[in-house]
N, C-alpha and C. Protein backbone atom coordinates (compact mmCIF):
# COMPACT_ATOMS: atom_id res chain seq x y z
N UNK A 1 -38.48 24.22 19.00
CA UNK A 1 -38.63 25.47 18.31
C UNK A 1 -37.49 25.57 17.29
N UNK A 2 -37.87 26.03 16.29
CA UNK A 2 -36.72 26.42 14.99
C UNK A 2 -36.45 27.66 14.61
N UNK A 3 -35.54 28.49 14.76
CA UNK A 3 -35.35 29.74 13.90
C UNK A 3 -35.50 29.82 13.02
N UNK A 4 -36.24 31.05 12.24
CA UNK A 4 -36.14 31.18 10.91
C UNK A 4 -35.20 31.29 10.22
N UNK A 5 -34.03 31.99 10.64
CA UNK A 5 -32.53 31.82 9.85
C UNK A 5 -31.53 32.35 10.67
N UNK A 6 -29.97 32.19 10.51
CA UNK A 6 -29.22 32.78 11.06
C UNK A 6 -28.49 34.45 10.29
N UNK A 7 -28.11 35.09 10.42
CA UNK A 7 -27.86 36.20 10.17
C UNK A 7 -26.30 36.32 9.75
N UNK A 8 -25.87 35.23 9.70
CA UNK A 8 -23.95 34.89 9.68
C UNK A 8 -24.24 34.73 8.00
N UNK A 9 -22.70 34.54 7.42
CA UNK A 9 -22.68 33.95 6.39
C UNK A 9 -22.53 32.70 5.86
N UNK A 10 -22.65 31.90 7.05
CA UNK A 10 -22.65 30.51 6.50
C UNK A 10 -23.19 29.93 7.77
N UNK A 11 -23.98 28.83 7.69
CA UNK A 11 -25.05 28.22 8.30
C UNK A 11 -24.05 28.13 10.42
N UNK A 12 -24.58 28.38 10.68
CA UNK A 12 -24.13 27.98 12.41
C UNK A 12 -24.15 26.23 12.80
N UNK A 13 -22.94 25.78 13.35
CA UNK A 13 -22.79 24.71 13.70
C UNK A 13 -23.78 23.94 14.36
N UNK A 14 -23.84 24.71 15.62
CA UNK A 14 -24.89 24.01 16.64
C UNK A 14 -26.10 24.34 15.83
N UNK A 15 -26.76 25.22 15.28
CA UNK A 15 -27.64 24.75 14.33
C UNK A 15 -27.97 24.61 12.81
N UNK A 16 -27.99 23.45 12.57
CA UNK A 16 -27.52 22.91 10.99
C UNK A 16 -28.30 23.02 10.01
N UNK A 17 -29.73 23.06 11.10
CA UNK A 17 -31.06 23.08 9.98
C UNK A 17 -31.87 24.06 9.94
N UNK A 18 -31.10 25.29 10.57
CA UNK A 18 -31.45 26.89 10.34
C UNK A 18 -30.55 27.46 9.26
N UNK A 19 -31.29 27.50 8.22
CA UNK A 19 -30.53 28.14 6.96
C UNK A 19 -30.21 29.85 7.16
N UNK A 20 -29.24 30.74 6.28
CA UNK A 20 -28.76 31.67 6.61
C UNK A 20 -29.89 32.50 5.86
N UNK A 21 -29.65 34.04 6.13
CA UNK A 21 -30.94 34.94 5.68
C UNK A 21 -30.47 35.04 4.17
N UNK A 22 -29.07 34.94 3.69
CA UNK A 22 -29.12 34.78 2.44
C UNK A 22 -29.67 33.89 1.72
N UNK A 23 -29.52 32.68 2.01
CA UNK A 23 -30.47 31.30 1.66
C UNK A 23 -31.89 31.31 1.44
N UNK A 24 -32.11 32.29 2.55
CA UNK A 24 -34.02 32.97 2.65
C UNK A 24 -34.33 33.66 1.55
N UNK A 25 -33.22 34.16 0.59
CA UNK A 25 -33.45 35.03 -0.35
C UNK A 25 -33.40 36.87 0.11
N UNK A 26 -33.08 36.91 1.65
CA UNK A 26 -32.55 38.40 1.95
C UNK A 26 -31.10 38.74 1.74
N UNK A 27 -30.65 39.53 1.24
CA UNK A 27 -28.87 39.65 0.64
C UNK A 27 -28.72 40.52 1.93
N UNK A 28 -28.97 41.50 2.69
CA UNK A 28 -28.48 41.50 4.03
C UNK A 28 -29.61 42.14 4.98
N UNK A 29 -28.94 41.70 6.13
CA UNK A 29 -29.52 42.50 7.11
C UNK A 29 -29.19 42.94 8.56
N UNK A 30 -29.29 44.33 8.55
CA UNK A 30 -28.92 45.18 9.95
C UNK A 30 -29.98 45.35 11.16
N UNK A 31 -29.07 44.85 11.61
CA UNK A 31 -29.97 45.65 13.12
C UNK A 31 -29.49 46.54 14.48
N UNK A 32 -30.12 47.48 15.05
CA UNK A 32 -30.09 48.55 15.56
C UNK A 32 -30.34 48.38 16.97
N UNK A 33 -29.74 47.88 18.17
CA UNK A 33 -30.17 47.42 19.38
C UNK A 33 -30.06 48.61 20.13
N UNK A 34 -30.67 49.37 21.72
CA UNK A 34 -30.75 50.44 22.15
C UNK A 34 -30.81 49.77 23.58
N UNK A 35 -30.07 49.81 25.18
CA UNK A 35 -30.42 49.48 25.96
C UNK A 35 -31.99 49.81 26.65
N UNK A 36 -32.25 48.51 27.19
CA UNK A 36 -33.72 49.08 27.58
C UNK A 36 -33.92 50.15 28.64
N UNK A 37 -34.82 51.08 27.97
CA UNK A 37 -35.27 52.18 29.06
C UNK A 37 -34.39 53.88 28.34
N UNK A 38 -33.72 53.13 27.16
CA UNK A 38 -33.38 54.43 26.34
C UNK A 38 -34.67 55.73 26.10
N UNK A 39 -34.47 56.69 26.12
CA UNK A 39 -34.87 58.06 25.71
C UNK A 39 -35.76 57.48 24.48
N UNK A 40 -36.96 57.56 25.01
CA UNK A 40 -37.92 57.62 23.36
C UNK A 40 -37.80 58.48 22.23
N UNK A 41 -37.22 59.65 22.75
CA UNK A 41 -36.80 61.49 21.76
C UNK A 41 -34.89 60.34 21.38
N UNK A 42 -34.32 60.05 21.81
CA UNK A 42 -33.09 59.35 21.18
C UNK A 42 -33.49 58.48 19.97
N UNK A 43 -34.33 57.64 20.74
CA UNK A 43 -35.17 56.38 19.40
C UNK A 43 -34.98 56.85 18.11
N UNK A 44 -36.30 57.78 18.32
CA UNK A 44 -36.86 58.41 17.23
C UNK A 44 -36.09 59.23 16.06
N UNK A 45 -34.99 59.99 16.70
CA UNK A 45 -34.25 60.64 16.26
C UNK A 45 -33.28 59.88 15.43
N UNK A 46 -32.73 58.62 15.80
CA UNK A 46 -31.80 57.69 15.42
C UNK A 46 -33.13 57.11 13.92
N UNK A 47 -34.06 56.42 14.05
CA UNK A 47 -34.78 56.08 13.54
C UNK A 47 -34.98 57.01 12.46
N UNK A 48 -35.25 58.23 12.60
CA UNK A 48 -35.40 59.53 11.86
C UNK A 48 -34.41 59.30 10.58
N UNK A 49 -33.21 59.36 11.16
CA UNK A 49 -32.17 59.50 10.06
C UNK A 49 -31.77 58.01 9.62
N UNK A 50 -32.05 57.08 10.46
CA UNK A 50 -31.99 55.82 9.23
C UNK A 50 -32.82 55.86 8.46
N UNK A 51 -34.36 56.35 8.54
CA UNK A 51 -35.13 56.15 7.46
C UNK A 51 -34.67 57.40 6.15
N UNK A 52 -33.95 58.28 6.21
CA UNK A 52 -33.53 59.53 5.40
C UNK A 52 -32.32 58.49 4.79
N UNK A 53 -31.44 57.69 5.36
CA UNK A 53 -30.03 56.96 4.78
C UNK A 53 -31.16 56.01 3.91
N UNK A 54 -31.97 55.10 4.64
CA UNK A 54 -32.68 54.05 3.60
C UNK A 54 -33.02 54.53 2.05
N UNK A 55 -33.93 55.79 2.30
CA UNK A 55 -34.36 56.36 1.07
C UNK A 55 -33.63 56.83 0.30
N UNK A 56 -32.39 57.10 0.42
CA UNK A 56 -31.73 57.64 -0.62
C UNK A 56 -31.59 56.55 -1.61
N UNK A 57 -31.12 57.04 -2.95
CA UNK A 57 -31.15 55.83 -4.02
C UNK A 57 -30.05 54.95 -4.23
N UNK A 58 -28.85 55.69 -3.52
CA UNK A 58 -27.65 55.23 -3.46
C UNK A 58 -27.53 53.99 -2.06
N UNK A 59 -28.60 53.87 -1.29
CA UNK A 59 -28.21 53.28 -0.56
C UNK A 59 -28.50 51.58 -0.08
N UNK A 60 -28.94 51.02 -1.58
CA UNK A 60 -29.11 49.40 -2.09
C UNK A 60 -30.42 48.99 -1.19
N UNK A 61 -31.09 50.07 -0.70
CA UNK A 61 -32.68 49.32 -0.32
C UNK A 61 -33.45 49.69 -1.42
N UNK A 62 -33.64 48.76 -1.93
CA UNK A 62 -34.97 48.44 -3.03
C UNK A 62 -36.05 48.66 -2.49
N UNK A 63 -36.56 48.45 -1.48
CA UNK A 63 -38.03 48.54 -0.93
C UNK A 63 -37.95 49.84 -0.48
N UNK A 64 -37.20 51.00 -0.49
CA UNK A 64 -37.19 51.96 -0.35
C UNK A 64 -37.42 52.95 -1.63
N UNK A 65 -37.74 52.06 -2.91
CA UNK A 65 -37.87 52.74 -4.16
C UNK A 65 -38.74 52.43 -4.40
């Protein structure tokens, strides 16, 4: 099995022939982890206001324009 990319800024040792998400042509990317069995009303709420931070114009998501 191969990953699609690593999420670092420069390629990972142990794997050499998983290129980075910049390489993929994505300039960055975040992610949002929640232990399992979190509050669905927490989720949502968190989710809520990242999608209000995404949309603003100031905040370098293009696919949000």
């Amino acid at each position: 099995m191969r990953g699609p990319a690593v999420t670092s800024e420069e390629r990972v040792t142990a794997l050499p022939d998983v290129p980075t998400v910049k390489e993929q042509g994505v300039d960055m990317v975040y992610s949002i982890m929640t232990p399992k069995g979190t509050d669905p009303e927490i989720v949502a709420t968190v989710n809520g206001a990242l999608d209000e931070i995404l949309a603003r114009p100031t905040s370098g998501n293009a696919s949000a324009r």
